[in-house]
C-alpha atoms as a PDB file:
ATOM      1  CA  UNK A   1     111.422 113.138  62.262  1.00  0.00           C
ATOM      2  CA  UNK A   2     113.651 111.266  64.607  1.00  0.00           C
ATOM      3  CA  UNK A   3     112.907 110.273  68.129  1.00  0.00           C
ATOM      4  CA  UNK A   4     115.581 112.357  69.128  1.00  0.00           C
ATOM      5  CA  UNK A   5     114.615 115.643  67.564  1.00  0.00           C
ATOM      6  CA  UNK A   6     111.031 115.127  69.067  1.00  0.00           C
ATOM      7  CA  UNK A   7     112.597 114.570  72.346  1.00  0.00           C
ATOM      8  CA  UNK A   8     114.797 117.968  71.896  1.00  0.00           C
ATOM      9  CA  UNK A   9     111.433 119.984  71.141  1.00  0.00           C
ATOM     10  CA  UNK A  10     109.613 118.521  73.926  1.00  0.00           C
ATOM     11  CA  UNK A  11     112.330 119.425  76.219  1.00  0.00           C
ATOM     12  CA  UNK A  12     112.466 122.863  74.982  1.00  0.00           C
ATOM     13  CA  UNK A  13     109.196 123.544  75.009  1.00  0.00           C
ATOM     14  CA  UNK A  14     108.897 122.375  78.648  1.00  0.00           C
ATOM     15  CA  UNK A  15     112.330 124.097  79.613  1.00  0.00           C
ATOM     16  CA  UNK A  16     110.630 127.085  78.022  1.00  0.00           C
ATOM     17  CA  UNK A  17     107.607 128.532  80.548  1.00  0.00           C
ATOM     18  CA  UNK A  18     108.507 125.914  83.253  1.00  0.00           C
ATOM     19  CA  UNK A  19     107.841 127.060  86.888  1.00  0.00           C
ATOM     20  CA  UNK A  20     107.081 124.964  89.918  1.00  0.00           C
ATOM     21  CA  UNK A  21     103.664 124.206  89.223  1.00  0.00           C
ATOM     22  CA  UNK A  22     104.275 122.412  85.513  1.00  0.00           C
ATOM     23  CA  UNK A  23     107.143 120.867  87.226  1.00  0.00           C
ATOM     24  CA  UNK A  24     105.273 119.217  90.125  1.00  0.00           C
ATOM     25  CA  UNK A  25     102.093 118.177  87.110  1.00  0.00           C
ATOM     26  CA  UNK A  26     105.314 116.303  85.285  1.00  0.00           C
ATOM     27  CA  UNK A  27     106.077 114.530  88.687  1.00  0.00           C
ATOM     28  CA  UNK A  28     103.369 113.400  89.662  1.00  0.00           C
ATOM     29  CA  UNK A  29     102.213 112.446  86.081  1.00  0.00           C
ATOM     30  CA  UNK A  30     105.493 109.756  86.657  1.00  0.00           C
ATOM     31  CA  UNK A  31     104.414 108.870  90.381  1.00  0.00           C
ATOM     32  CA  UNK A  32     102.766 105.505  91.099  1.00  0.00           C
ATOM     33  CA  UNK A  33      99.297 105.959  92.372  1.00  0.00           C
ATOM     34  CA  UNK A  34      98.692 109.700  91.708  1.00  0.00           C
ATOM     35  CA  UNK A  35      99.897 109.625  87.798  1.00  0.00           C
ATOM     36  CA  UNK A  36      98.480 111.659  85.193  1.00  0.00           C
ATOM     37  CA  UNK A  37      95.060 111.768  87.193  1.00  0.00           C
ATOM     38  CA  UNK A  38      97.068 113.963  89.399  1.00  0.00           C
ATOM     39  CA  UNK A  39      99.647 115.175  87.187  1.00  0.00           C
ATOM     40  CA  UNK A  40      97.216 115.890  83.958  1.00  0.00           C
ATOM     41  CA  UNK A  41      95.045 118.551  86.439  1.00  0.00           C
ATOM     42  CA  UNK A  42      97.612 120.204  87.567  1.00  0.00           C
ATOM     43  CA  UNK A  43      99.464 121.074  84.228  1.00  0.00           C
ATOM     44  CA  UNK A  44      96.014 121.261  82.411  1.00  0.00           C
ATOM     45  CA  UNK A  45      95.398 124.412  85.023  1.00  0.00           C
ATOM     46  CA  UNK A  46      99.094 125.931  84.822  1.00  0.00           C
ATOM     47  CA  UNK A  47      98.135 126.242  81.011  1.00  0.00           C
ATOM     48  CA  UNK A  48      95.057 127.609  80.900  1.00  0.00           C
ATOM     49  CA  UNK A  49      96.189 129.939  83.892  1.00  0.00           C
ATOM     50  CA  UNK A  50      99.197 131.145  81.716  1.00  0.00           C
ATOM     51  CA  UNK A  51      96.945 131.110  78.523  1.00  0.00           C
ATOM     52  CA  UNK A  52      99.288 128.441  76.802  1.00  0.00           C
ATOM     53  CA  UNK A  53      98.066 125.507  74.606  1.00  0.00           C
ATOM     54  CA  UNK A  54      96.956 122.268  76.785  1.00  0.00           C
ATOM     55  CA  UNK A  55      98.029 119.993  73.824  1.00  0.00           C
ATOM     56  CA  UNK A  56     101.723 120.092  73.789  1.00  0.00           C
ATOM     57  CA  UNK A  57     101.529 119.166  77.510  1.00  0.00           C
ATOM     58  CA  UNK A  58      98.567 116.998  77.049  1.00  0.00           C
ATOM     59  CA  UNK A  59     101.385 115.000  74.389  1.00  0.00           C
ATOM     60  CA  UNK A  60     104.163 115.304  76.728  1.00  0.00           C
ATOM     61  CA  UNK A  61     102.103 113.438  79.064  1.00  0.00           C
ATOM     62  CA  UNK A  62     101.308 110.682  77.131  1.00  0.00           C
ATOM     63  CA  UNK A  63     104.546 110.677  76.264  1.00  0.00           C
ATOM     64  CA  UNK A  64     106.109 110.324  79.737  1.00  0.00           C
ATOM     65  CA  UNK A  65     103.198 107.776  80.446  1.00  0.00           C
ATOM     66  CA  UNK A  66     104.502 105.684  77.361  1.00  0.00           C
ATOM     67  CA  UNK A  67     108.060 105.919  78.374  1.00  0.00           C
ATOM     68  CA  UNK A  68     107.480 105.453  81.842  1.00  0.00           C
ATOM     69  CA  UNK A  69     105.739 101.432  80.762  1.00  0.00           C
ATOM     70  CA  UNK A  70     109.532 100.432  79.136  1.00  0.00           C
ATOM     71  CA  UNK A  71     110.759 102.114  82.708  1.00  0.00           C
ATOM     72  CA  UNK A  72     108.767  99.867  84.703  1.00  0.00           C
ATOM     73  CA  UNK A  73     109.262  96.658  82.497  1.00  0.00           C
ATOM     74  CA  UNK A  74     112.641  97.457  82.703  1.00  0.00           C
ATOM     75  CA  UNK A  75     112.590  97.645  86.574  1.00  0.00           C
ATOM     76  CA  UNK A  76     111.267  94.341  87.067  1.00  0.00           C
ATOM     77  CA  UNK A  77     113.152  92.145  84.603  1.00  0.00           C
ATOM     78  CA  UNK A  78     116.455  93.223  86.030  1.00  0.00           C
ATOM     79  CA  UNK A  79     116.609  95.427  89.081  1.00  0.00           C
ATOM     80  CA  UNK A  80     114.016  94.043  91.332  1.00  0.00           C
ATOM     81  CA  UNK A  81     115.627  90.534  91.442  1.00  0.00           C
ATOM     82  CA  UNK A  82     118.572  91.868  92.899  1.00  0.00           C
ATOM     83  CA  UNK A  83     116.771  94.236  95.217  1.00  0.00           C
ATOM     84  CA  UNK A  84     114.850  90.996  96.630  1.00  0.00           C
ATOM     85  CA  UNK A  85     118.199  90.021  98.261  1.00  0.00           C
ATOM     86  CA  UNK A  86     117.529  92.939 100.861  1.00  0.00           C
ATOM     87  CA  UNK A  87     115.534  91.905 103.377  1.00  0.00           C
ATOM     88  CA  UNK A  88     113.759  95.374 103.627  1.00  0.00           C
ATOM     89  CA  UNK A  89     113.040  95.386  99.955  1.00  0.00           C
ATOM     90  CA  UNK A  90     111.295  92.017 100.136  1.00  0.00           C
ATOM     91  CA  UNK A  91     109.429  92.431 102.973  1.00  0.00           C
ATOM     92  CA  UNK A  92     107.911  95.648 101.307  1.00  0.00           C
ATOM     93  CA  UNK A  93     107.877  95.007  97.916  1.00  0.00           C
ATOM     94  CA  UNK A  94     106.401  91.272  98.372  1.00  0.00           C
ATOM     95  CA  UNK A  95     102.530  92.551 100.288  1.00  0.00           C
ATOM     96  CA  UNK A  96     102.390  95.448  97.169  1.00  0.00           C
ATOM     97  CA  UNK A  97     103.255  92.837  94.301  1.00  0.00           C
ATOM     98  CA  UNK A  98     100.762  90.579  96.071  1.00  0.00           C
ATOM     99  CA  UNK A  99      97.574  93.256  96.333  1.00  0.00           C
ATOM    100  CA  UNK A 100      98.029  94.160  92.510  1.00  0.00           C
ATOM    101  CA  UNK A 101      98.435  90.347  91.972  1.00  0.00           C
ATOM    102  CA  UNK A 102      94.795  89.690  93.208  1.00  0.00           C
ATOM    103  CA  UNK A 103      93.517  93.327  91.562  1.00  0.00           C
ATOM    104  CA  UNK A 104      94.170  91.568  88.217  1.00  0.00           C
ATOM    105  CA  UNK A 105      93.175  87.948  88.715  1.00  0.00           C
ATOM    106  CA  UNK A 106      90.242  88.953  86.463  1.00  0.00           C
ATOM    107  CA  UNK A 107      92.271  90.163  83.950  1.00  0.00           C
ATOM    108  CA  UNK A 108      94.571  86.323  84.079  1.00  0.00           C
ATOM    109  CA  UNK A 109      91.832  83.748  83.688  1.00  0.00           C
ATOM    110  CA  UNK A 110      90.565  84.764  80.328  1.00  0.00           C
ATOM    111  CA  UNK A 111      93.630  83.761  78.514  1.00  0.00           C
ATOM    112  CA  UNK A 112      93.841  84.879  74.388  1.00  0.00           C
ATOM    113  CA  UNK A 113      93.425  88.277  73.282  1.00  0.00           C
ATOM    114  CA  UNK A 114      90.596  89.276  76.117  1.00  0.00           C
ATOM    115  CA  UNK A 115      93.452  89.238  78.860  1.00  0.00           C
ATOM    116  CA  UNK A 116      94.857  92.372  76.405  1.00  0.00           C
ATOM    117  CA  UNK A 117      91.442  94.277  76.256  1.00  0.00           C
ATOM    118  CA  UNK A 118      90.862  93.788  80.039  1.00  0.00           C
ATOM    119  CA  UNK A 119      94.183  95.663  81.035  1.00  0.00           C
ATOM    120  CA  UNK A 120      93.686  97.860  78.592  1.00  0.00           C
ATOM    121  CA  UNK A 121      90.159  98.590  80.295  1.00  0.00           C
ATOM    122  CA  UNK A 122      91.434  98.377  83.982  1.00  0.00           C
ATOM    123  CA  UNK A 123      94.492 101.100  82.930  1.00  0.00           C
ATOM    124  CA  UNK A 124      91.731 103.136  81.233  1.00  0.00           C
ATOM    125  CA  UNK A 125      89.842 103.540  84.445  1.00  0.00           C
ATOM    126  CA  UNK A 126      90.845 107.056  85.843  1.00  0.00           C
ATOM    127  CA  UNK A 127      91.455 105.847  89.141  1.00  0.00           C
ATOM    128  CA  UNK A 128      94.444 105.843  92.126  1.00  0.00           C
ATOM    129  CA  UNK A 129      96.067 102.200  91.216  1.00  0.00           C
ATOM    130  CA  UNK A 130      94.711 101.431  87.903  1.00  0.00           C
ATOM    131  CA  UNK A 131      97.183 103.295  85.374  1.00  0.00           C
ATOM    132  CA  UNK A 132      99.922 102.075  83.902  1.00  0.00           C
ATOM    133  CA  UNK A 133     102.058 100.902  87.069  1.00  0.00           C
ATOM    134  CA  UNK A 134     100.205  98.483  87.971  1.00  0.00           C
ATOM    135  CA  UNK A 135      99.060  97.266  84.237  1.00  0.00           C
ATOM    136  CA  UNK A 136     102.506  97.388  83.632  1.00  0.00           C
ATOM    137  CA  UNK A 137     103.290  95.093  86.936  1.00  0.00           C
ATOM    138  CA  UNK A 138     100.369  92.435  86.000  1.00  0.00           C
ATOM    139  CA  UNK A 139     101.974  92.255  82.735  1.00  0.00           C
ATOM    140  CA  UNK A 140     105.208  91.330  83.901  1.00  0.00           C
ATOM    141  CA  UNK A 141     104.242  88.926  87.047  1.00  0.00           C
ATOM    142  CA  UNK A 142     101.047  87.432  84.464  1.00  0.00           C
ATOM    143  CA  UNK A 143     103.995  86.726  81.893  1.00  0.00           C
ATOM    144  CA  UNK A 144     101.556  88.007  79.497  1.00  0.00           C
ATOM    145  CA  UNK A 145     103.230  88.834  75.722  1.00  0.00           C
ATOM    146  CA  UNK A 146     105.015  92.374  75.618  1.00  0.00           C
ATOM    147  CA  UNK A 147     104.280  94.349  72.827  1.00  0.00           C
ATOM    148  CA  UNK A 148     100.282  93.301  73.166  1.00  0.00           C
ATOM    149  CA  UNK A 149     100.667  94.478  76.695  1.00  0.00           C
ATOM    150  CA  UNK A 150     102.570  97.862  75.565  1.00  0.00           C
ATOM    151  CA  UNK A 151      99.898  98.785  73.012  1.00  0.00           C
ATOM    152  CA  UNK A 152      96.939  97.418  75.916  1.00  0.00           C
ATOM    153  CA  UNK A 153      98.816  99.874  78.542  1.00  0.00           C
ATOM    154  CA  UNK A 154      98.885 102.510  76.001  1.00  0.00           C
ATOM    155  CA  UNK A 155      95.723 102.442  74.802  1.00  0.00           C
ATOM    156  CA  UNK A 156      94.810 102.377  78.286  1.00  0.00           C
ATOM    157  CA  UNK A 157      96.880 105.130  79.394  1.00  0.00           C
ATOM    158  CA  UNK A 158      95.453 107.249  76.187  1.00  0.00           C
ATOM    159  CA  UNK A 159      91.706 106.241  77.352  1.00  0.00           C
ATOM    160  CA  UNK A 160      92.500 107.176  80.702  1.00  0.00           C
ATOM    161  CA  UNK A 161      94.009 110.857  79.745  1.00  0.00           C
ATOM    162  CA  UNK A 162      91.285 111.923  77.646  1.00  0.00           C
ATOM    163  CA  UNK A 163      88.968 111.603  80.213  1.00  0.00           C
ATOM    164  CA  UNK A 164      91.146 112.907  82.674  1.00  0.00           C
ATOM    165  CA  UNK A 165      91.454 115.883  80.475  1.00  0.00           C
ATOM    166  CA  UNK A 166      87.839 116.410  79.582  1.00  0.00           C
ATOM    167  CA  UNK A 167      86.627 116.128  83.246  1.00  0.00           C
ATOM    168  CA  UNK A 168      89.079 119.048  83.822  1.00  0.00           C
ATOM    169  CA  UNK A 169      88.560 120.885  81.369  1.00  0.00           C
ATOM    170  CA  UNK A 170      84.828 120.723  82.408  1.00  0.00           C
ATOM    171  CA  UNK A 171      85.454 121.578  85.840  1.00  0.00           C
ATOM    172  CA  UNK A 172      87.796 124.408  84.892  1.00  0.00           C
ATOM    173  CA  UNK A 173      84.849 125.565  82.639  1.00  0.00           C
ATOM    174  CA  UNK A 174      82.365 125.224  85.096  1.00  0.00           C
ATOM    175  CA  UNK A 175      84.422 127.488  87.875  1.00  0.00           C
ATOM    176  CA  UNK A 176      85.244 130.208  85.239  1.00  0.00           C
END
């Protein structure tokens, strides 16, 4: 099955039953900060409120969160040097970069394969600033290797969702 074709059925299926509710989950599941802790909630209770399957959306997620790591790689290797040559851009950017800088000076120092495990472990932690954004930024400014980092992010990211999804699913259980 092609990438393509998988791509066509996910936008169907989210074309399909899509309201404003799904649509706002999907955003913020691509947002900095809130990301699928915010986003998975949201679309987790659109589905069970409209008796649909959570898993397609619970893949679509993932998915998104997968795509969005080659989106934020991609950022950084060739539009953010530009965007440092405006002033206002650099003056904001620089303080962020910096705070997410000394988030992962843990995750630096190691050095071999227990830098990868220790971003995959800080992305896994279902918190505001510890998905895939900023794993994906310490990557790039820690130089660390790519495709270790994509499959640290992602296990991260999949680690993070589960739990996401389970605590939601418990507290959906609990109120019903």
């Amino acid at each position: 099955m092609s990438l393509t074709l998988i791509f066509l059925l996910i936008l169907r299926l989210i074309l399909h039953k899509m309201d404003l509710q799904l649509l706002i989950g999907f955003l913020l599941t691509i947002t900095p900060i809130f990301e699928l802790r915010a986003g998975s909630p949201v679309i987790v209770e659109w589905a069970l409120k409209n008796d649909v399957s959570v898993a397609p959306y619970f893949i679509i997620i993932l998915f998104l969160n997968v795509a969005l790591i080659f989106f934020v790689f991609f950022f950084f290797d060739f539009i953010h040097e530009k965007l440092l040559l405006n002033k206002l851009y650099r003056k904001s950017s620089e303080p962020i970069l910096l705070r997410i800088r000394r988030k992962g000076l843990r995750i630096e120092k190691p050095g071999g394969n227990l830098q990868y495990i220790l971003l995959a472990l800080f992305v896994s932690i279902p918190f505001p600033g510890t998905g895939i954004w900023t794993g994906t930024i310490l990557s790039w400014s820690f130089g660390l290797n790519r495709r270790k980092s994509l499959v640290a992010i992602t296990i991260g990211t999949l680690v993070a969702s589960l739990l996401v999804l389970l605590a939601t699913l418990g507290i959906f259980l609990v109120i019903s």
